[in-house]
Protein backbone atom coordinates (compact mmCIF):
# COMPACT_ATOMS: atom_id res chain seq x y z
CA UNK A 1 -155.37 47.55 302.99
CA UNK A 2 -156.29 46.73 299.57
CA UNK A 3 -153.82 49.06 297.02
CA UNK A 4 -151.87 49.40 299.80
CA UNK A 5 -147.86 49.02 299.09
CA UNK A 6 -146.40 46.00 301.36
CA UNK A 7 -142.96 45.60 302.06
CA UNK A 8 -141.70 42.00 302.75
CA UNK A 9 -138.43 42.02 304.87
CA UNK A 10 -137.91 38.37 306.21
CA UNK A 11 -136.47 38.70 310.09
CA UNK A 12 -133.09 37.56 309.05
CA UNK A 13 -132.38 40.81 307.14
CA UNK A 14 -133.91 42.80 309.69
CA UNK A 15 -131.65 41.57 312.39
CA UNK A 16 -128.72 42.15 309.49
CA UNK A 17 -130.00 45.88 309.60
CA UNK A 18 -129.00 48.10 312.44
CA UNK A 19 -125.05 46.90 312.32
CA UNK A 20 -124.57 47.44 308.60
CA UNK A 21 -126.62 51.02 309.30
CA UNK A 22 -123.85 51.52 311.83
CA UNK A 23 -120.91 50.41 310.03
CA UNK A 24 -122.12 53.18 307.02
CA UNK A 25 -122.00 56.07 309.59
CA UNK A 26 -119.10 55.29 311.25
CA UNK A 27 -117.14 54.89 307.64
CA UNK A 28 -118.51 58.15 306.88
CA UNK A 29 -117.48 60.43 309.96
CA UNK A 30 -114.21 58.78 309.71
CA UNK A 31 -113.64 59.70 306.35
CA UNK A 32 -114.94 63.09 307.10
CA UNK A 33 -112.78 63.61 310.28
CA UNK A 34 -109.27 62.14 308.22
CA UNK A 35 -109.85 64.79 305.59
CA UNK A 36 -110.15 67.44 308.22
CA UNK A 37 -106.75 66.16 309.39
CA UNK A 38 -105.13 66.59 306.07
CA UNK A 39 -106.12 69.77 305.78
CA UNK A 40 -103.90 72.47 305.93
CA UNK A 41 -103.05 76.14 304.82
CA UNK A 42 -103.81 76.80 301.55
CA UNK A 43 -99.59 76.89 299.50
CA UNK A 44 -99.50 79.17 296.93
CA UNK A 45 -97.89 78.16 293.55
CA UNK A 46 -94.19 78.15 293.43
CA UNK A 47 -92.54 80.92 292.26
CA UNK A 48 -89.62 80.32 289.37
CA UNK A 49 -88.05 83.20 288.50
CA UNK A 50 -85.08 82.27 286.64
CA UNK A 51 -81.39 82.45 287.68
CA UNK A 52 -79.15 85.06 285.88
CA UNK A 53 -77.38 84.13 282.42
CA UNK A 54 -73.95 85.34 283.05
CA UNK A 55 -71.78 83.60 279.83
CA UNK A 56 -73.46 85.91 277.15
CA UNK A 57 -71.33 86.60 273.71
CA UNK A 58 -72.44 88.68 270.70
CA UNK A 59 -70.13 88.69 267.04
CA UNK A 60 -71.46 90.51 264.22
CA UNK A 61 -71.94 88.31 261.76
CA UNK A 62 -72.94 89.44 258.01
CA UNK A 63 -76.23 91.63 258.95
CA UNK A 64 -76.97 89.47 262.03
CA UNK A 65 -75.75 89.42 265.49
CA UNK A 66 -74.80 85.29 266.59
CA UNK A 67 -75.78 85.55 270.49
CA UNK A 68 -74.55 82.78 272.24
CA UNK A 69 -75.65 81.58 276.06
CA UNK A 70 -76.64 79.02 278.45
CA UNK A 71 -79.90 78.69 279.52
CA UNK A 72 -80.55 79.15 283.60
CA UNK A 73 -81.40 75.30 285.13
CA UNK A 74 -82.49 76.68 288.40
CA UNK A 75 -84.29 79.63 289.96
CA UNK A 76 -83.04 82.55 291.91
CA UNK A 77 -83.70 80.35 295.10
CA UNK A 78 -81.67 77.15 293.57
CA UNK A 79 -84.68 75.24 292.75
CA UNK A 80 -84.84 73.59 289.26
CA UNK A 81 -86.93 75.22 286.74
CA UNK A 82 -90.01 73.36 285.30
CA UNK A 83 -91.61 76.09 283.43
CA UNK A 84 -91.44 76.77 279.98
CA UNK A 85 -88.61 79.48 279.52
CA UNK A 86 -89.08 82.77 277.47
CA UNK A 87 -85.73 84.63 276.38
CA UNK A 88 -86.05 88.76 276.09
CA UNK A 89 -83.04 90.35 273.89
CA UNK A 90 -81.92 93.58 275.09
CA UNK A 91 -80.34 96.11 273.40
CA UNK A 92 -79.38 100.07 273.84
CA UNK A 93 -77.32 102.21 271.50
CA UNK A 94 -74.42 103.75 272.89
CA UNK A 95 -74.45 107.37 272.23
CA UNK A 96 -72.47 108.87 269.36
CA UNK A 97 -68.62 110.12 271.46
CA UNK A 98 -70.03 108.92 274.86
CA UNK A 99 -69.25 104.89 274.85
CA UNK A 100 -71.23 102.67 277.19
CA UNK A 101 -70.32 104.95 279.96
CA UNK A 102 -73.63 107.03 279.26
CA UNK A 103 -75.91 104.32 278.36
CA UNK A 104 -79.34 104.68 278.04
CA UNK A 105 -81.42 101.95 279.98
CA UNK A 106 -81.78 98.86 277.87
CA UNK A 107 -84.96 98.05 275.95
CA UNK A 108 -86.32 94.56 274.89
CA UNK A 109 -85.37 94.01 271.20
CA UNK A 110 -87.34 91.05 270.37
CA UNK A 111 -88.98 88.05 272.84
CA UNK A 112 -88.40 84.56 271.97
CA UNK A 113 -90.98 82.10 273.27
CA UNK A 114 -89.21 78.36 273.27
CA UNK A 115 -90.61 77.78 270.25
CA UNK A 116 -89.26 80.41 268.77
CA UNK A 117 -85.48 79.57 270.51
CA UNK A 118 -85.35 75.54 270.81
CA UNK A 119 -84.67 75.68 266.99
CA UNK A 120 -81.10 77.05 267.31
CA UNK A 121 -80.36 75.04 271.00
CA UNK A 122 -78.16 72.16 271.66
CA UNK A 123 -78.78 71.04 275.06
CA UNK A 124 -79.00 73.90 276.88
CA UNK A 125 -76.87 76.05 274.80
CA UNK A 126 -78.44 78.59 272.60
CA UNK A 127 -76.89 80.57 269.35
CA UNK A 128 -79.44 82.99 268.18
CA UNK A 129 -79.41 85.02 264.75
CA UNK A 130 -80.78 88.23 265.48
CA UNK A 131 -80.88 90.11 262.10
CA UNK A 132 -80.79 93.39 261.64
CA UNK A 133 -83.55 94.65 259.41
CA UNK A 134 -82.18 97.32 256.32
CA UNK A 135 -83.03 100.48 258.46
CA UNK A 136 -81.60 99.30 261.50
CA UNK A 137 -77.80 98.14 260.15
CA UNK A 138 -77.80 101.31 258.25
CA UNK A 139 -78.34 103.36 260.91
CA UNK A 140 -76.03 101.40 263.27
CA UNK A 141 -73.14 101.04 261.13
CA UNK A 142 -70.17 102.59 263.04
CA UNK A 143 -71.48 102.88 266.48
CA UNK A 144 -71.55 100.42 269.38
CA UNK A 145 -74.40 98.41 270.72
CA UNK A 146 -75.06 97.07 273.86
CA UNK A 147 -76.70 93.67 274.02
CA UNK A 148 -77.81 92.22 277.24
CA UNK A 149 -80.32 88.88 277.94
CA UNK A 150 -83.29 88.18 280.52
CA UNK A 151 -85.21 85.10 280.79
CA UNK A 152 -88.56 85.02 282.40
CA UNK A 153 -91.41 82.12 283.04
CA UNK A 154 -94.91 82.83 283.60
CA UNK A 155 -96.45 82.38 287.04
CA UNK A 156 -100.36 83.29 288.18
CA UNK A 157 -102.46 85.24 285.82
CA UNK A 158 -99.11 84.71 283.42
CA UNK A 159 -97.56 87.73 285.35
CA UNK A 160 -93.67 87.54 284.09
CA UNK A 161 -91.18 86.61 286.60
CA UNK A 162 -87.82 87.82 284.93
CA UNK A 163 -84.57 86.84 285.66
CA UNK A 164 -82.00 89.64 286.04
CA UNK A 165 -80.07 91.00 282.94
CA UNK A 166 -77.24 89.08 281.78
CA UNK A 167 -73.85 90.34 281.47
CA UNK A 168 -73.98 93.15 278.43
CA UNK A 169 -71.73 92.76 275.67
CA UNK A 170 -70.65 95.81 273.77
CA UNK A 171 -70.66 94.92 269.63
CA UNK A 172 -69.38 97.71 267.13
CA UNK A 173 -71.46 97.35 264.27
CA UNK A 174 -69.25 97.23 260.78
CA UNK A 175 -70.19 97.49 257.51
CA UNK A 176 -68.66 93.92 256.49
CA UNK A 177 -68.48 92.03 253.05
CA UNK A 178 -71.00 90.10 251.55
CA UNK A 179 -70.09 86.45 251.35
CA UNK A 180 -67.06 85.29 250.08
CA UNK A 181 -67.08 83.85 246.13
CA UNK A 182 -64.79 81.79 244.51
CA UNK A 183 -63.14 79.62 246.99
CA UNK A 184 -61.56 76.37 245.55
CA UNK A 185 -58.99 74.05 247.19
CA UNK A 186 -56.15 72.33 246.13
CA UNK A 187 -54.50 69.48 247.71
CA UNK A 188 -51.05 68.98 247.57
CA UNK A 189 -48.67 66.51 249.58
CA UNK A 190 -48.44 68.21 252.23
CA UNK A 191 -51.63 70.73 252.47
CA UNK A 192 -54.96 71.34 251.56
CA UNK A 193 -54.50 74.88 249.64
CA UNK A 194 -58.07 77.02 250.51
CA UNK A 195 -57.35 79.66 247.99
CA UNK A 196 -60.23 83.43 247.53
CA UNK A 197 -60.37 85.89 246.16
CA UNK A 198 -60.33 89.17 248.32
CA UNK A 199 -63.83 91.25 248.94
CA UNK A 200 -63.65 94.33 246.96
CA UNK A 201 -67.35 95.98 248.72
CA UNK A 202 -69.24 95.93 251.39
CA UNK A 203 -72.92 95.26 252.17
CA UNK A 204 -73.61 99.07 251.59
CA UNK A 205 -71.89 98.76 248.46
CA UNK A 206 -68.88 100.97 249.72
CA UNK A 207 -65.07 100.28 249.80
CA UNK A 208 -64.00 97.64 252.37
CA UNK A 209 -62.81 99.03 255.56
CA UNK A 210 -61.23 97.80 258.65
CA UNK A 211 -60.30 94.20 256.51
CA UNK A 212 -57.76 92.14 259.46
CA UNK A 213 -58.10 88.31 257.79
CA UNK A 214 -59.85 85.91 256.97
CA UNK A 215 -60.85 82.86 259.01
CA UNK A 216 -61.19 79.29 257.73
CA UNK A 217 -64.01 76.55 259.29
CA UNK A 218 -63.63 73.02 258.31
CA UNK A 219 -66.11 70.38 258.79
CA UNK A 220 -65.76 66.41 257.61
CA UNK A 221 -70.01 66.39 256.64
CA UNK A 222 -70.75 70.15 255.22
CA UNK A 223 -73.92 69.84 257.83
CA UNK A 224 -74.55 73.46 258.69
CA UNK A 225 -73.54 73.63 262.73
CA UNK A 226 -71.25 71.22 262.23
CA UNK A 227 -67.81 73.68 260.85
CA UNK A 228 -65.62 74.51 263.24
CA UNK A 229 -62.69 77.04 263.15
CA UNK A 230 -59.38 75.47 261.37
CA UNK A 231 -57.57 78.34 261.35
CA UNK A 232 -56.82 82.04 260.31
CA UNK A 233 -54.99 84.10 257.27
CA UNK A 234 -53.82 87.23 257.12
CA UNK A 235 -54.11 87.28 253.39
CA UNK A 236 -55.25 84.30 250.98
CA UNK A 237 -54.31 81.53 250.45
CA UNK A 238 -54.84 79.41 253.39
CA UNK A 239 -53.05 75.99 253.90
CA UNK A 240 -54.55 73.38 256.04
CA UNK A 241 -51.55 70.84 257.07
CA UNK A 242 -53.56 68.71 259.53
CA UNK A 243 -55.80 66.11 256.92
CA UNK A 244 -55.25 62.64 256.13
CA UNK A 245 -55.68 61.68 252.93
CA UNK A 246 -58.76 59.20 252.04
CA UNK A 247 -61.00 61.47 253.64
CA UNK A 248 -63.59 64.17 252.06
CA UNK A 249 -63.50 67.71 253.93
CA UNK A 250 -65.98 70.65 253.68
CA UNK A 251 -64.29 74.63 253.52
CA UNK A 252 -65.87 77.36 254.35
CA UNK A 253 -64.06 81.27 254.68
CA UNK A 254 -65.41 84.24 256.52
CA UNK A 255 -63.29 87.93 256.13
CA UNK A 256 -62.72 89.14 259.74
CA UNK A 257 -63.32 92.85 260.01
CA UNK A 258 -62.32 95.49 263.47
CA UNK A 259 -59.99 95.75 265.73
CA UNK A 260 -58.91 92.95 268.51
CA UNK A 261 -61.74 92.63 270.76
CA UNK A 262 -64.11 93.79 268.80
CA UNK A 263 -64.48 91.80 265.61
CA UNK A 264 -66.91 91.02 263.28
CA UNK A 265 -67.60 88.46 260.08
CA UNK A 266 -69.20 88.08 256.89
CA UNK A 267 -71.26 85.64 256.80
CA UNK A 268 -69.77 82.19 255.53
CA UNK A 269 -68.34 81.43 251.82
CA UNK A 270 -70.52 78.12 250.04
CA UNK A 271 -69.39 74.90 251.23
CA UNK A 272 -66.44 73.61 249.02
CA UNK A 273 -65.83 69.77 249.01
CA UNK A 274 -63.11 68.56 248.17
CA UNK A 275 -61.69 64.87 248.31
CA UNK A 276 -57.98 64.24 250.03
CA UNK A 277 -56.93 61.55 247.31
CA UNK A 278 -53.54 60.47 247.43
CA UNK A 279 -51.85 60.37 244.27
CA UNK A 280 -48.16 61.83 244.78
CA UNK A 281 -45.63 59.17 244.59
CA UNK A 282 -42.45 58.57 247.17
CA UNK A 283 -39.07 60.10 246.15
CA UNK A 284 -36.65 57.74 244.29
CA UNK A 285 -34.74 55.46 245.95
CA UNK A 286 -30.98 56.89 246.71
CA UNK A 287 -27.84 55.20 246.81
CA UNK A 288 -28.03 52.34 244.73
CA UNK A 289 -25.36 49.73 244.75
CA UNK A 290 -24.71 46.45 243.59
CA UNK A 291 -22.00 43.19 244.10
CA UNK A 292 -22.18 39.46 242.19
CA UNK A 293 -21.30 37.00 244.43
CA UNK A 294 -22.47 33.54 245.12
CA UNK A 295 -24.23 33.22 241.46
CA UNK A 296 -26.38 36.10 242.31
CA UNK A 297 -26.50 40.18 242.57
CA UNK A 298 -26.61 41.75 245.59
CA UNK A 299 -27.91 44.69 245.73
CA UNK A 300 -28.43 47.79 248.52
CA UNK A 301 -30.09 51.17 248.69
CA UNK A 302 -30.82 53.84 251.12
CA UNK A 303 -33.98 53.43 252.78
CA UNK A 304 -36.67 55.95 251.87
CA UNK A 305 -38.89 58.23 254.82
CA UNK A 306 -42.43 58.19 253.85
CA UNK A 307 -44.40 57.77 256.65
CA UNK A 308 -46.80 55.91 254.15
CA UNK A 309 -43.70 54.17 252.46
CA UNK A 310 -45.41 50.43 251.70
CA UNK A 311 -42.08 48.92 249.96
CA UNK A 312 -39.94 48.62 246.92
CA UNK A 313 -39.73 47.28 243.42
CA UNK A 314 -36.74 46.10 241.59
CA UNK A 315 -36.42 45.72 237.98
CA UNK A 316 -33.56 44.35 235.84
CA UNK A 317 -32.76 45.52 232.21
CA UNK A 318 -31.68 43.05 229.27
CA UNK A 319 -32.17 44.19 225.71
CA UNK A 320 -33.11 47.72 227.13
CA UNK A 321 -36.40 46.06 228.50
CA UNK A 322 -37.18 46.49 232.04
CA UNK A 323 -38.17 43.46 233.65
CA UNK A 324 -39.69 43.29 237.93
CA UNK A 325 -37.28 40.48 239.25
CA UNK A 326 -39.33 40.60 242.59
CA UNK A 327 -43.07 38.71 243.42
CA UNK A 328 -43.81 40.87 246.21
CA UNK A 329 -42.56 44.41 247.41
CA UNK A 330 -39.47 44.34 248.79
CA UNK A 331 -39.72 45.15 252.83
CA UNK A 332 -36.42 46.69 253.41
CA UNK A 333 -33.74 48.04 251.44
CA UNK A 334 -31.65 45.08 250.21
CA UNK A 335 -32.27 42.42 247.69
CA UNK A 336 -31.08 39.53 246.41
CA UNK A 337 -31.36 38.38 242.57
CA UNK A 338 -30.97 34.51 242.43
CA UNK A 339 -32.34 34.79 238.89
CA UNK A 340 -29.67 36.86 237.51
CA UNK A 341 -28.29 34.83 234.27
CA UNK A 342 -24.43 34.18 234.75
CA UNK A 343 -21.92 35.85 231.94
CA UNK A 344 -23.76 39.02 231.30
CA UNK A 345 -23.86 42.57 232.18
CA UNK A 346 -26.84 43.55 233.83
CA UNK A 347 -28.36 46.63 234.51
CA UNK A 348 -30.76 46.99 237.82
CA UNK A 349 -32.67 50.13 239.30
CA UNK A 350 -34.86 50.42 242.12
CA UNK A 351 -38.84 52.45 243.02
CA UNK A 352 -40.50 53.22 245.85
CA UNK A 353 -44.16 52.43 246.49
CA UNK A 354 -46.69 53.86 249.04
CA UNK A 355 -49.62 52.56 250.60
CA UNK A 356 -51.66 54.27 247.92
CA UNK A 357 -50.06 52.36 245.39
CA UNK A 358 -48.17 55.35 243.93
CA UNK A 359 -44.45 54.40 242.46
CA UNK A 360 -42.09 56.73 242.05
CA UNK A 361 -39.65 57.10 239.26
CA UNK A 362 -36.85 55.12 239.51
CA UNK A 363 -33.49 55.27 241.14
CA UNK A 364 -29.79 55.98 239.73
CA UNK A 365 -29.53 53.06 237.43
CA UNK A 366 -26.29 50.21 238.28
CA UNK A 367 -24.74 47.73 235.92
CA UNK A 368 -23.12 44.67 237.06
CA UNK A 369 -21.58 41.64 235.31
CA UNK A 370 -22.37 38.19 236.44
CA UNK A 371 -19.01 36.92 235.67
């Protein structure tokens, strides 16, 4: 029919037809009856409420509190966590003559978001500065606070799935010193000397109270975080006997206020640097003696005991001048002078040298003739 559309199959591809028609269908019920198969009931999100922190510790430090704690790895159930961890601080005030014994319930201080807490984390340890604002550490000073911690993730609708409370820690809030000024070291032979000055007022401006010592940190960069306790004073100075010389070390001093168990610090002194340089000679030589014999002078000392002893130089006076008779240091504590000239009387003494190349003064002085 003329304007008619005409289709042209050729009778190959209409024998080709019906099977590939066939093939399509079954493909598609089979694909439609396997995903019925797979199908099951609906699983609801998992659930990760976090396990219990149970290693809290709170010290008073300056007008913060340093809260220290692992983070929880798994959930209540002892699966491993996966979601992004929030950290709660709680806190309640113990009332005035009651202790903790009467504590109020504990409210939520502050939340942390892990943005807000990966800053001051290594690994999965956490120390947290939690300052005190003006109001609140003058209002706080002599009584005891109770600081507890919860973490929490977020599950459907963000609805908070908290952990339980941590252990609470108990922290008697003092009115401690401001930072320690003046601290300067002094190395000696046998210490490092970390000498202060004593704090004469505290943060409130008021007469120090409840002073017990001092404690001194020590690190070999003066990186913040990377001090670590060296030791304690009772009063100042402090003398650090474990350094090698060669090395630089970094000082810093805290005062230690309260009682045993319940202490608190200022917050830390400036770093002080100072440079472990060697420069204190051996002790002289002792017992000094001398023989001619065989056309030369023997002679025989008392060995010194410096760890860092490196050897000996000898030294021969003629015409009052003092002349080294040996090339290299003498090893041990007996030499021989082939070079003494015969027919004269000559005097010898002996020095010590270290491994810094510090020489001490020189030993009891012996005359001998070379006759």
């Amino acid at each position: 029919m003329p304007g008619a559309a005409t289709s042209h199959i050729s009778p190959h591809r209409a024998r080709l037809l019906p099977p590939i028609l066939r093939v399509l269908l079954v493909a598609s019920v089979g694909g439609w009856v396997s995903g019925c198969g797979v199908q099951g009931t609906p699983h609801p999100p998992r659930l990760e409420r976090p396990a219990m922190i149970t290693n809290l510790s709170v010290v008073q430090v300056g007008q913060s509190l340093a809260i220290q704690f692992t983070l929880p790895q798994q959930t209540t159930e002892g699966g491993r966590l996966t979601k992004p961890l929030e950290v709660e601080i709680l806190r309640a005030l113990a009332p005035e003559g009651a202790g903790v014994a009467k504590l109020p319930e504990p409210e939520v201080w502050t939340r942390l978001v892990r943005n807000e807490w990966l800053p001051f984390a290594k690994g999965n340890e956490v120390l947290y500065p939690a300052h005190l604002s003006e109001r609140e550490f003058h209002d706080w000073r002599g009584h005891t606070l109770v600081v507890g911690i919860r973490t929490l993730t977020r599950g459907f609708n963000r609805r908070p799935l908290e952990s339980d409370p941590s252990n609470f820690v108990d922290v008697n809030i003092y009115d401690v010193s401001p930072a320690l000024a003046g601290v300067h070291c002094t190395v000696s032979e046998s210490a490092i000397e970390i000498d202060f000055p004593p704090p004469t007022r505290a943060l409130d401006g008021e007469q120090i109270h409840d002073l017990v010592g001092y404690r001194v940190y020590r690190s070999p960069t003066g990186v913040p975080g990377t001090f670590l306790l060296q030791g304690e004073a009772a009063t100042p100075p402090y003398r650090d006997r474990h350094f090698e010389f060669g090395k630089t070390y970094y000082y810093e001093v805290r005062a230690v206020f309260g009682t045993p168990g319940h202490l608190a610090m200022s917050d830390p002194s400036p770093a002080v640097e100072v440079s472990a340089r060697d420069v204190f000679p051996p002790s002289p030589p002792q017992g000094l003696s001398s023989i001619y014999s065989a056309g030369a002078v023997e002679l025989l000392w008392t060995a010194n005991t410096e760890s860092d002893l490196a050897g000996y130089n000898v030294y021969r006076l003629q015409d009052h001048n003092p002349e080294r008779v040996n090339k290299e240091l003498v090893r041990t504590s007996v030499f021989r002078d082939a070079t003494a000239p015969p027919g004269q009387s000559l005097i010898y003494y002996v020095t010590a040298v270290d491994l810094s190349g510090n020489e001490s003064k020189g030993s009891e002085k012996v005359e001998v003739e070379t006759k």
